[in-house]
C-alpha atoms as a PDB file:
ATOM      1  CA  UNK A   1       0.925  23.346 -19.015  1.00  0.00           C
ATOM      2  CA  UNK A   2       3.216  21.686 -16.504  1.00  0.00           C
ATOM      3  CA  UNK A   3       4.151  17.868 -16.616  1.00  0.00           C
ATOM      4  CA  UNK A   4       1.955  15.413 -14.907  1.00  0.00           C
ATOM      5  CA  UNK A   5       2.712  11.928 -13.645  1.00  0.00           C
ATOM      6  CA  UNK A   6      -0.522   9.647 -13.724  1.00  0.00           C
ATOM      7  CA  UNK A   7      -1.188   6.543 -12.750  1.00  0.00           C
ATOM      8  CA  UNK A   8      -3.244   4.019 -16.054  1.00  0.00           C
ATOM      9  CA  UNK A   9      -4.960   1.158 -16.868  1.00  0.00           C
ATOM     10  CA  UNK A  10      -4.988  -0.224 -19.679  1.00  0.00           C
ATOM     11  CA  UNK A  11      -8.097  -2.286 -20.702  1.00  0.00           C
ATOM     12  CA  UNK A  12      -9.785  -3.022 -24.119  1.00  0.00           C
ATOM     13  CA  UNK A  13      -6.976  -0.663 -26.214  1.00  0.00           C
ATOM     14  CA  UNK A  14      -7.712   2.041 -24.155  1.00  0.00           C
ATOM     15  CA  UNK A  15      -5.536   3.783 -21.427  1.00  0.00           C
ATOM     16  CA  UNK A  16      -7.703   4.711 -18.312  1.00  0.00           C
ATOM     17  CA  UNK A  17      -6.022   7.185 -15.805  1.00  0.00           C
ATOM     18  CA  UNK A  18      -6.679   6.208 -12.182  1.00  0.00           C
ATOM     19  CA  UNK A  19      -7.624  10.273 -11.970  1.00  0.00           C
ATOM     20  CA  UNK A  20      -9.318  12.831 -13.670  1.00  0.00           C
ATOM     21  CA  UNK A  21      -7.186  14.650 -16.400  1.00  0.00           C
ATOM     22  CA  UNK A  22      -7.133  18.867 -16.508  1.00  0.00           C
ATOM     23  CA  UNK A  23      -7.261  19.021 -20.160  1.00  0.00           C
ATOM     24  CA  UNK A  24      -9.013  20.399 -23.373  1.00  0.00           C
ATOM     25  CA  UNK A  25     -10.932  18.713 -25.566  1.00  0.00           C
ATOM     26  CA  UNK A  26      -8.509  17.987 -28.597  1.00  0.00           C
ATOM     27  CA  UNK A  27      -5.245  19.210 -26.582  1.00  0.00           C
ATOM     28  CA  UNK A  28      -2.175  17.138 -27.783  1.00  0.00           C
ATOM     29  CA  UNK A  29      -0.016  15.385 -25.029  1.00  0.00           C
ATOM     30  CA  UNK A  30       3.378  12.844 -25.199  1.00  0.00           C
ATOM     31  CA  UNK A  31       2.448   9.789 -23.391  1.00  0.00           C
ATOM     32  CA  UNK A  32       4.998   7.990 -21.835  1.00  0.00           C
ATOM     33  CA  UNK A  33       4.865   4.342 -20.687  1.00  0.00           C
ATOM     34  CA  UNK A  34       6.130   3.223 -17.762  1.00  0.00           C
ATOM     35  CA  UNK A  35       5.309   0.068 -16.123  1.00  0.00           C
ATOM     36  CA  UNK A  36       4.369  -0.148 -12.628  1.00  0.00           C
ATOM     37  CA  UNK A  37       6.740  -2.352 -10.781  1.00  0.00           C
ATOM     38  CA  UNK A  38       5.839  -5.845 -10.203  1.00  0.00           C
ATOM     39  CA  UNK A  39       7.725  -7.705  -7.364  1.00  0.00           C
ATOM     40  CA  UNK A  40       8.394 -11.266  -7.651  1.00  0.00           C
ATOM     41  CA  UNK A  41       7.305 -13.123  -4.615  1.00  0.00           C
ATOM     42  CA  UNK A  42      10.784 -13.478  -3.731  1.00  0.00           C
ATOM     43  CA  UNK A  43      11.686  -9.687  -4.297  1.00  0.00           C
ATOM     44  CA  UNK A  44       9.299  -9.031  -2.119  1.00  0.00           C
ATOM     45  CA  UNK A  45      10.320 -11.687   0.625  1.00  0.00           C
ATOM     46  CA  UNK A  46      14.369 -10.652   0.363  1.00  0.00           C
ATOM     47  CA  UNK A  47      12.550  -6.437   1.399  1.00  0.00           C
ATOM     48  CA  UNK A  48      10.030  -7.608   3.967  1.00  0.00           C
ATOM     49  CA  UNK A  49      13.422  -9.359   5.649  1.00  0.00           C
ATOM     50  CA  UNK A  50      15.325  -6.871   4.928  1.00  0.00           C
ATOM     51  CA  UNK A  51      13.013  -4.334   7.137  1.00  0.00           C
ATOM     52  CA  UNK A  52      12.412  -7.227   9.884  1.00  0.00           C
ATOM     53  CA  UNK A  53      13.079  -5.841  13.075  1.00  0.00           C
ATOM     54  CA  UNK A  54      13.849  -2.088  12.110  1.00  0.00           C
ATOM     55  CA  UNK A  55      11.527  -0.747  14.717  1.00  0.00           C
ATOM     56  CA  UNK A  56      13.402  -2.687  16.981  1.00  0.00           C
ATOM     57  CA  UNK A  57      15.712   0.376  18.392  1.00  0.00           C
ATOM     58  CA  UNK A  58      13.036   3.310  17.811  1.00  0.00           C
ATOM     59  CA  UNK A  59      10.522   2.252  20.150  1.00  0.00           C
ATOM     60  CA  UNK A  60      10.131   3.389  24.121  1.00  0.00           C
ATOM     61  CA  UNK A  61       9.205   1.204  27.306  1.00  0.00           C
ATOM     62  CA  UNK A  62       5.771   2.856  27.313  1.00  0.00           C
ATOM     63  CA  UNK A  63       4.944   1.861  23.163  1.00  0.00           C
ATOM     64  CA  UNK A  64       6.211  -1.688  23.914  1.00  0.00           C
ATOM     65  CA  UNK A  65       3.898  -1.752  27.383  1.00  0.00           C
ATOM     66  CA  UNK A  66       0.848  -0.107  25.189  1.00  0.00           C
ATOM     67  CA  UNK A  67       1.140  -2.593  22.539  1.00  0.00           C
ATOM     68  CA  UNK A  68       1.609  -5.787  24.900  1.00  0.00           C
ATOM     69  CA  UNK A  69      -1.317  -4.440  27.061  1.00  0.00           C
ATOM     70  CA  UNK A  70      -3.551  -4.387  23.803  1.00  0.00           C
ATOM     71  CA  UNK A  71      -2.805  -8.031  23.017  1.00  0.00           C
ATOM     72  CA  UNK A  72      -4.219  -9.353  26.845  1.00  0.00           C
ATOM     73  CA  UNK A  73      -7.932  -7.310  25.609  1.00  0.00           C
ATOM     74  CA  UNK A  74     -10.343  -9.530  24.756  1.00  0.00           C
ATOM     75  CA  UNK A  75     -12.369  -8.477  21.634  1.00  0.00           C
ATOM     76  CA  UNK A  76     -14.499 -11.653  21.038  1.00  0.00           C
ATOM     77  CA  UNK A  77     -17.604 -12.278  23.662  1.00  0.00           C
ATOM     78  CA  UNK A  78     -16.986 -15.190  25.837  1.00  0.00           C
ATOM     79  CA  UNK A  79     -18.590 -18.659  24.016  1.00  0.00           C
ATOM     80  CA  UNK A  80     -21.491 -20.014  25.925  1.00  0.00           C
ATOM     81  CA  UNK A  81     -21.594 -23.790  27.254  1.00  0.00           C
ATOM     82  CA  UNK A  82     -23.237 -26.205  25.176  1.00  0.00           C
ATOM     83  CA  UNK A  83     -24.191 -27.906  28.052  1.00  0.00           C
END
């Protein structure tokens, strides 16, 4: 058998895999334990600055036109007068 990576839970003592498992009934595997990562709130402020901006040079004229163009539509039906 080759070596899997699966994703857990754990919940009431029992690990639940996020995916079905391929295996027999009574077949012995090593478990390994590795927590998921868990950003702080400011890890994860310092990365989403960190990619501010990167499309910034990998965009054309006609994306930037497209996505300004899309912004004007109106999506919402006009409100009525409550007069």
């Amino acid at each position: 058998m080759e070596t899997i990576k699966i994703k857990a839970m754990y919940r009431n003592g029992v690990l639940e895999p996020e995916e079905p498992l391929v295996l027999s009934e009574g077949e012995n595997v090593t478990v390994i334990i590795e927590p998921c990562a868990d950003f702080s709130e400011e890890k994860k402020m310092r990365c989403f600055q960190a990619a501010a901006g990167s499309w910034k040079k990998i965009t054309d004229k006609h994306l930037e036109e497209d996505i300004y163009k899309l912004r004007r539509l109106r999506t919402r039906p006009e409100i009525e007068s409550w007069q």
